[in-house]
C-alpha atoms as a PDB file:
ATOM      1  CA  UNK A   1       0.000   0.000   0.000  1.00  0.00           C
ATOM      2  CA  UNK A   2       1.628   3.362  -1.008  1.00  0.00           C
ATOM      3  CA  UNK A   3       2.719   5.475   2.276  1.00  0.00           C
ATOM      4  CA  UNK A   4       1.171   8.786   2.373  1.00  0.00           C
ATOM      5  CA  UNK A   5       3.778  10.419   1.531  1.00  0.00           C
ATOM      6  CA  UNK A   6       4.011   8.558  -1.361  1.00  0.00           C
ATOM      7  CA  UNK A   7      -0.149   9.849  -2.497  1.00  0.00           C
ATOM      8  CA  UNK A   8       0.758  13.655  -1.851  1.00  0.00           C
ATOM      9  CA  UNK A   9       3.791  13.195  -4.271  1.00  0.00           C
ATOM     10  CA  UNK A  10       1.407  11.440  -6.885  1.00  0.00           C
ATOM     11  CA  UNK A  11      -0.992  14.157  -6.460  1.00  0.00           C
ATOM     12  CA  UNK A  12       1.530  17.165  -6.162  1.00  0.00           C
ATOM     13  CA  UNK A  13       3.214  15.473  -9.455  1.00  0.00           C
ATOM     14  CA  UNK A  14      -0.681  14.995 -11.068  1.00  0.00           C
ATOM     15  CA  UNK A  15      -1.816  18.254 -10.085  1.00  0.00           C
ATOM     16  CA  UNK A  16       1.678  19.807 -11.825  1.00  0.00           C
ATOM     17  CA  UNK A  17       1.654  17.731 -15.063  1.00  0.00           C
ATOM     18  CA  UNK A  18      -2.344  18.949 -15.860  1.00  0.00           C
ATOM     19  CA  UNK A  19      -0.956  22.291 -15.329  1.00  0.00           C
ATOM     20  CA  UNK A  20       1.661  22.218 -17.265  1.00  0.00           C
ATOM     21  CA  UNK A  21       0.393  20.900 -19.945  1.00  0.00           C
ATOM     22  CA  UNK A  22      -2.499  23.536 -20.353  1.00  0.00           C
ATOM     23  CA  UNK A  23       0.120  26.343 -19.702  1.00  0.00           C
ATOM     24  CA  UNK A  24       2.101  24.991 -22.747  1.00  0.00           C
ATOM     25  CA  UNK A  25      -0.896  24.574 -24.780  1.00  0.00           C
ATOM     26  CA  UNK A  26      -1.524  27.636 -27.248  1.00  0.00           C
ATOM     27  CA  UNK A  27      -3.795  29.434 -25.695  1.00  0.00           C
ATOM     28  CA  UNK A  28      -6.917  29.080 -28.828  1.00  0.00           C
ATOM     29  CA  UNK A  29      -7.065  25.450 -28.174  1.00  0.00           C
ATOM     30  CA  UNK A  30      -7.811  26.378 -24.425  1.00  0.00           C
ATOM     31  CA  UNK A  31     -11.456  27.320 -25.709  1.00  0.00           C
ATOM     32  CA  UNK A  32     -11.770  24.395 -28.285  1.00  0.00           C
ATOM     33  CA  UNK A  33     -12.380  20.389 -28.244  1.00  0.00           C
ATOM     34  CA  UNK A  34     -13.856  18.128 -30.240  1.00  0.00           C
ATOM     35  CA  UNK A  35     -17.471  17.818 -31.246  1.00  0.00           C
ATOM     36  CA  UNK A  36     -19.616  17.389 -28.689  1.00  0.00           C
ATOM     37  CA  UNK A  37     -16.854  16.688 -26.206  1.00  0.00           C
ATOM     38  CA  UNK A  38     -15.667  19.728 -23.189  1.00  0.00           C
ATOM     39  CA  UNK A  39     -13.225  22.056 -24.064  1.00  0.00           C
ATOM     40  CA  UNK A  40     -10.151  22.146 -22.400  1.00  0.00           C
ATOM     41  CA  UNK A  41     -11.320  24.963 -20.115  1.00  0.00           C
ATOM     42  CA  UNK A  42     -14.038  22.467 -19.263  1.00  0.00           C
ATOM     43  CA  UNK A  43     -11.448  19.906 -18.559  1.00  0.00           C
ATOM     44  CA  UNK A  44     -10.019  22.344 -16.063  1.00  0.00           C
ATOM     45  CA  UNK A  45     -12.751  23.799 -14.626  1.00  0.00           C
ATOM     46  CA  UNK A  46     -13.973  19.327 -13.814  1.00  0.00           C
ATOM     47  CA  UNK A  47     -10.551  19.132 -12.699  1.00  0.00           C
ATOM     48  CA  UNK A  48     -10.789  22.102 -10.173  1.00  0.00           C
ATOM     49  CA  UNK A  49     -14.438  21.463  -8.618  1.00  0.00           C
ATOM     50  CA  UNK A  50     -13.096  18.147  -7.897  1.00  0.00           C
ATOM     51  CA  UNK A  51     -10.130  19.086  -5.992  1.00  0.00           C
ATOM     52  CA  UNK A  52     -12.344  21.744  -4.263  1.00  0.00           C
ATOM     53  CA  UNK A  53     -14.696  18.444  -3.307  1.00  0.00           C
ATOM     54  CA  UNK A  54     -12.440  16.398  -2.452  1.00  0.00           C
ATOM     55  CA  UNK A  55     -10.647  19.391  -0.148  1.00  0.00           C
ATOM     56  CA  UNK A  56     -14.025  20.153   1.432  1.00  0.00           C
ATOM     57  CA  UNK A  57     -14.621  16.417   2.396  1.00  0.00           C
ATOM     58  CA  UNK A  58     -11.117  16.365   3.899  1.00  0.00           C
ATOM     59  CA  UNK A  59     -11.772  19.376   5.852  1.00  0.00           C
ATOM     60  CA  UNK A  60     -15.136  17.864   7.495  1.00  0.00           C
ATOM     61  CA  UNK A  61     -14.387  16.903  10.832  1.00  0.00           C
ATOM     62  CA  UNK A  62     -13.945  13.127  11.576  1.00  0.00           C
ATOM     63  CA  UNK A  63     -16.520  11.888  13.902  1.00  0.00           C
ATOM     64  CA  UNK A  64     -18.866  13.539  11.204  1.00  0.00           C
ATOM     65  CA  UNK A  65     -17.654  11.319   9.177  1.00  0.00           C
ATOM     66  CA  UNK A  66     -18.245   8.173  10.517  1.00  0.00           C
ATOM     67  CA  UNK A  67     -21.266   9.483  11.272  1.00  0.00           C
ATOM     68  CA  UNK A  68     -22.208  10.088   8.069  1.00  0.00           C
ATOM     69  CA  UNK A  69     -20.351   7.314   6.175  1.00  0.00           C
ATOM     70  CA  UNK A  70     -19.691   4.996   8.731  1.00  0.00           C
ATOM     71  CA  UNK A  71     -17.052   2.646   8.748  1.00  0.00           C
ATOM     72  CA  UNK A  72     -15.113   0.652   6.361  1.00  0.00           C
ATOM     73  CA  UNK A  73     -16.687  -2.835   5.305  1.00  0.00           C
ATOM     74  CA  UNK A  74     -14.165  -4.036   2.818  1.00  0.00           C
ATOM     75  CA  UNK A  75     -10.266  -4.574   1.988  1.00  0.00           C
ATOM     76  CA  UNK A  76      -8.630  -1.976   0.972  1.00  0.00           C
ATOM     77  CA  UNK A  77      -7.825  -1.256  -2.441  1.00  0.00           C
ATOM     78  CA  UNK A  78      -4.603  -0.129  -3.529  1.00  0.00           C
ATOM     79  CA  UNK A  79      -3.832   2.491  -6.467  1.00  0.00           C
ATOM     80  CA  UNK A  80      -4.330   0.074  -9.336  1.00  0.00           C
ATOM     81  CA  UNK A  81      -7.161  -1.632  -7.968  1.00  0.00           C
ATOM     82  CA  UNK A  82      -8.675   2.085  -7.415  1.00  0.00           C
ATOM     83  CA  UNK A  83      -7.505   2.645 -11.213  1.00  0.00           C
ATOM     84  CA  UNK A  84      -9.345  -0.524 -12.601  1.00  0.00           C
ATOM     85  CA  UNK A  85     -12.576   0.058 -10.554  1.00  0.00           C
ATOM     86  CA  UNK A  86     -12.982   3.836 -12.010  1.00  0.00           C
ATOM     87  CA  UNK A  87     -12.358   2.686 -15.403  1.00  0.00           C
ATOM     88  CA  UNK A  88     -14.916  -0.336 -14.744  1.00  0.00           C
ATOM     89  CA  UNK A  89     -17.494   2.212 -13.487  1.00  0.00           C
ATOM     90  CA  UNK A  90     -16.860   4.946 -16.742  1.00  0.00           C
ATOM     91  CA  UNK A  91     -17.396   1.908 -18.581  1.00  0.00           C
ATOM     92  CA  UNK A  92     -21.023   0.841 -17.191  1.00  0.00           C
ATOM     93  CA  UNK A  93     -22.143   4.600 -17.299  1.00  0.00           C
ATOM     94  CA  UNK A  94     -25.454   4.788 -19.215  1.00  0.00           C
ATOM     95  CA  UNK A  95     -25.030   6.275 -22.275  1.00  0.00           C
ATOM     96  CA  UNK A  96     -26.052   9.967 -22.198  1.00  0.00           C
ATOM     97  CA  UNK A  97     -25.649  10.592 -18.928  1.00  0.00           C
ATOM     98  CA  UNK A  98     -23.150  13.116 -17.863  1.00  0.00           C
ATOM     99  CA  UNK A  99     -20.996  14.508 -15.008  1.00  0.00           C
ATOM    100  CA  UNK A 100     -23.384  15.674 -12.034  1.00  0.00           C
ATOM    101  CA  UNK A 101     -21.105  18.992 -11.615  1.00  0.00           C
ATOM    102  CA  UNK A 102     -22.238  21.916 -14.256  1.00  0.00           C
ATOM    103  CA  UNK A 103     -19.118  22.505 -16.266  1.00  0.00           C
ATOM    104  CA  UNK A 104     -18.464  25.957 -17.442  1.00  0.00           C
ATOM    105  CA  UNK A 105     -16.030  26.761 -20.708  1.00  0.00           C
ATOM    106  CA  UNK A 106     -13.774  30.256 -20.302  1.00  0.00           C
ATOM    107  CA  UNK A 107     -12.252  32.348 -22.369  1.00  0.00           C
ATOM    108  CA  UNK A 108      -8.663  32.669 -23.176  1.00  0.00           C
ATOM    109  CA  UNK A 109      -8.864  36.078 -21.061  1.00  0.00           C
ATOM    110  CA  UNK A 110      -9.643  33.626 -18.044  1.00  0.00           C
ATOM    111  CA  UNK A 111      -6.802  30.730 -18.574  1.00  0.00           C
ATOM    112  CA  UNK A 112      -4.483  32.035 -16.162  1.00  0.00           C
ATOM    113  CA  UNK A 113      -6.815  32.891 -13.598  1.00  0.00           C
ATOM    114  CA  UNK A 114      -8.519  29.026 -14.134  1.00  0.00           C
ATOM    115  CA  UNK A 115      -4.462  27.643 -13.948  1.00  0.00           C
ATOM    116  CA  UNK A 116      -4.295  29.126 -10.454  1.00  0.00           C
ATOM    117  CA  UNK A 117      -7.736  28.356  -9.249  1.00  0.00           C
ATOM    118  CA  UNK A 118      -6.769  25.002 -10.125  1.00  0.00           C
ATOM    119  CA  UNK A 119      -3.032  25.020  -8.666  1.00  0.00           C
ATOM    120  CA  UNK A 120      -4.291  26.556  -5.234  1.00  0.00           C
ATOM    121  CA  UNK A 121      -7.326  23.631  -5.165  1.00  0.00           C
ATOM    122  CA  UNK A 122      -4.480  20.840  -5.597  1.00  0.00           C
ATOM    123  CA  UNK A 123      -2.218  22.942  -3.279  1.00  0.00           C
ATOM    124  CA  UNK A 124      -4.889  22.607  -1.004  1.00  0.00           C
ATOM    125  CA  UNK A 125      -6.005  18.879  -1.374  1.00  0.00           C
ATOM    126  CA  UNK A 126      -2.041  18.100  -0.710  1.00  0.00           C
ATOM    127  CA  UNK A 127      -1.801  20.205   2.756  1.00  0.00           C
ATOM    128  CA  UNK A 128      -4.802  18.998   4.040  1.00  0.00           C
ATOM    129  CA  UNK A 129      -3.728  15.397   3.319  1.00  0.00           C
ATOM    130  CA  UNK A 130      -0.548  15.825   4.596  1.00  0.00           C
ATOM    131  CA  UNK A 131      -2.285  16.673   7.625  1.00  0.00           C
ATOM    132  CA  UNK A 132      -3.477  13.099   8.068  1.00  0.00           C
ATOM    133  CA  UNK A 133      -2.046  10.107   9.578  1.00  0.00           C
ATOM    134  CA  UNK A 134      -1.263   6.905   8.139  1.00  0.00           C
ATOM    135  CA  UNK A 135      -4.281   5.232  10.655  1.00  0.00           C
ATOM    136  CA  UNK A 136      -7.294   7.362   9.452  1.00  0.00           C
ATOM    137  CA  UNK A 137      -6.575   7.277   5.811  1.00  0.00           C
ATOM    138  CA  UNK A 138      -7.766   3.595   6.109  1.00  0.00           C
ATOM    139  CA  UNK A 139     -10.915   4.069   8.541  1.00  0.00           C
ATOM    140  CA  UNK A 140     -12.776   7.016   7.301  1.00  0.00           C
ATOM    141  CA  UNK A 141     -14.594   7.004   4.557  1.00  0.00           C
ATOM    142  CA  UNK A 142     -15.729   9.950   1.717  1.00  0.00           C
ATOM    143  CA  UNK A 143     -18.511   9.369  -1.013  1.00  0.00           C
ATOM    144  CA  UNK A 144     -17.658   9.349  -4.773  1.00  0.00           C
ATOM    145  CA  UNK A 145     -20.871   9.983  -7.349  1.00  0.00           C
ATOM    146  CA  UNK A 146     -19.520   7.313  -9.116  1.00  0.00           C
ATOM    147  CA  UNK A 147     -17.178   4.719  -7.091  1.00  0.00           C
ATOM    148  CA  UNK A 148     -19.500   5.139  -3.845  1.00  0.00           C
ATOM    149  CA  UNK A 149     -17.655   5.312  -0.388  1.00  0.00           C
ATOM    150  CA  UNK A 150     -14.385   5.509   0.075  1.00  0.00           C
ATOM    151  CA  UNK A 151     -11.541   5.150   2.209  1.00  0.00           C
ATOM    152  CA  UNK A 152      -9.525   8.973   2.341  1.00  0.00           C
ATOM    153  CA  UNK A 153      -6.252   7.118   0.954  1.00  0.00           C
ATOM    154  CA  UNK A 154      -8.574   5.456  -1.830  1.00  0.00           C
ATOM    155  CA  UNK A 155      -9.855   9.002  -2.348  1.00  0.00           C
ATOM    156  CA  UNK A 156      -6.565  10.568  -3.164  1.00  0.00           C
ATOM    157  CA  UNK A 157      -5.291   7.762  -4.735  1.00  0.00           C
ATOM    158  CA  UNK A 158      -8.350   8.486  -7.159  1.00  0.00           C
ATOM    159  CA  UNK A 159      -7.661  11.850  -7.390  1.00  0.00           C
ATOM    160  CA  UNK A 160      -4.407  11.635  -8.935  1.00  0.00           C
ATOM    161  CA  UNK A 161      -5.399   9.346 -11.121  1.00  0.00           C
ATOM    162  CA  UNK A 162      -8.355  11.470 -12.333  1.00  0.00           C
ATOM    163  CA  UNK A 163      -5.870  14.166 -13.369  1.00  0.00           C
ATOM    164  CA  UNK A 164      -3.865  11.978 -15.115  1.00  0.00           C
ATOM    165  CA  UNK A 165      -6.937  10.405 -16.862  1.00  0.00           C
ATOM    166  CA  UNK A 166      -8.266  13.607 -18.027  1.00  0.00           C
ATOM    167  CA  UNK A 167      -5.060  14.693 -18.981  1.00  0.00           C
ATOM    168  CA  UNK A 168      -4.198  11.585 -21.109  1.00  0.00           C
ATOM    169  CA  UNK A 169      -7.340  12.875 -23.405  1.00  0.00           C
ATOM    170  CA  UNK A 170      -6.399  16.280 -23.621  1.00  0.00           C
ATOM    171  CA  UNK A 171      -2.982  15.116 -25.067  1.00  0.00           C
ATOM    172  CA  UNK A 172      -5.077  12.488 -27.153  1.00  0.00           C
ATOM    173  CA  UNK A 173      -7.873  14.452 -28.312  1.00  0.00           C
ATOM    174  CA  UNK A 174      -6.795  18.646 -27.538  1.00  0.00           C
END
């Protein structure tokens, strides 16, 4: 199981790679994408609301928690088993449904400001997961709209791997 110092460097290194590939990018294609598909700006602007989730579940206080979400039922999963379940679950989406979050394009006036909305949201998701310990990664839980409850380390795990995801088809597709 990766340490968590080992998930804030994944993240850190996710969060930096989506950025610096949209920074490189000329900024006309920032407001284009294929038919029917999210621009890139929309690609950011998914990219950023989930960070700012995921940051606002980590800040919720932890008897809330499990509380709310109670405790965890199964084995954990580790970063490719998190990997293979998302990509299971995009798989069995109904076709026509679409993300529950309202993504907005922007203009090329607005890339840099949506860059550093988005660096200070994955700034953010890496200090407040540094601020965990090892133990409660593994026994609190967070819901996903898709990949139902999961552990915190799960969560980020996930997270990185969402970046990278999304940023495999803007280099594919952008």
């Amino acid at each position: 199981m990766e340490s968590l110092t080992q998930i804030v460097h994944r993240l850190d290194d996710s969060f930096e790679q989506v950025s610096a590939w949209i920074e490189q990018q000329e900024n006309a294609h920032f407001v284009e994408g294929p038919k029917d598909k999210w621009k890139t700006s929309g690609h950011l602007d998914h990219l950023t609301q989930t960070a700012e989730m995921v940051a606002k579940g980590l800040r919720i206080p932890r008897p809330i928690l499990r509380w709310k979400f109670g405790k965890p039922n199964r084995s954990l999963r580790n970063y490719e088993e998190v990997c293979t379940r998302y990509k299971e679950k995009l798989e069995n989406i109904p076709h026509g449904v679409t993300s529950p979050m309202t993504i907005h394009d922007f203009t090329i006036e607005q890339k840099n400001s949506c860059l550093k909305k988005f660096n200070k949201a994955g700034t953010l998701v890496s200090k407040l997961a540094s601020k965990c310990s090892e133990s409660k990664l593994d026994t609190y839980l967070l819901p996903h709209p898709l990949m139902g409850k999961m552990t915190i380390r799960e969560l980020l795990m996930w997270t990185s791997y969402h970046n990278l995801h999304h940023l495999k088809t803007l280099k594919e597709k952008y």
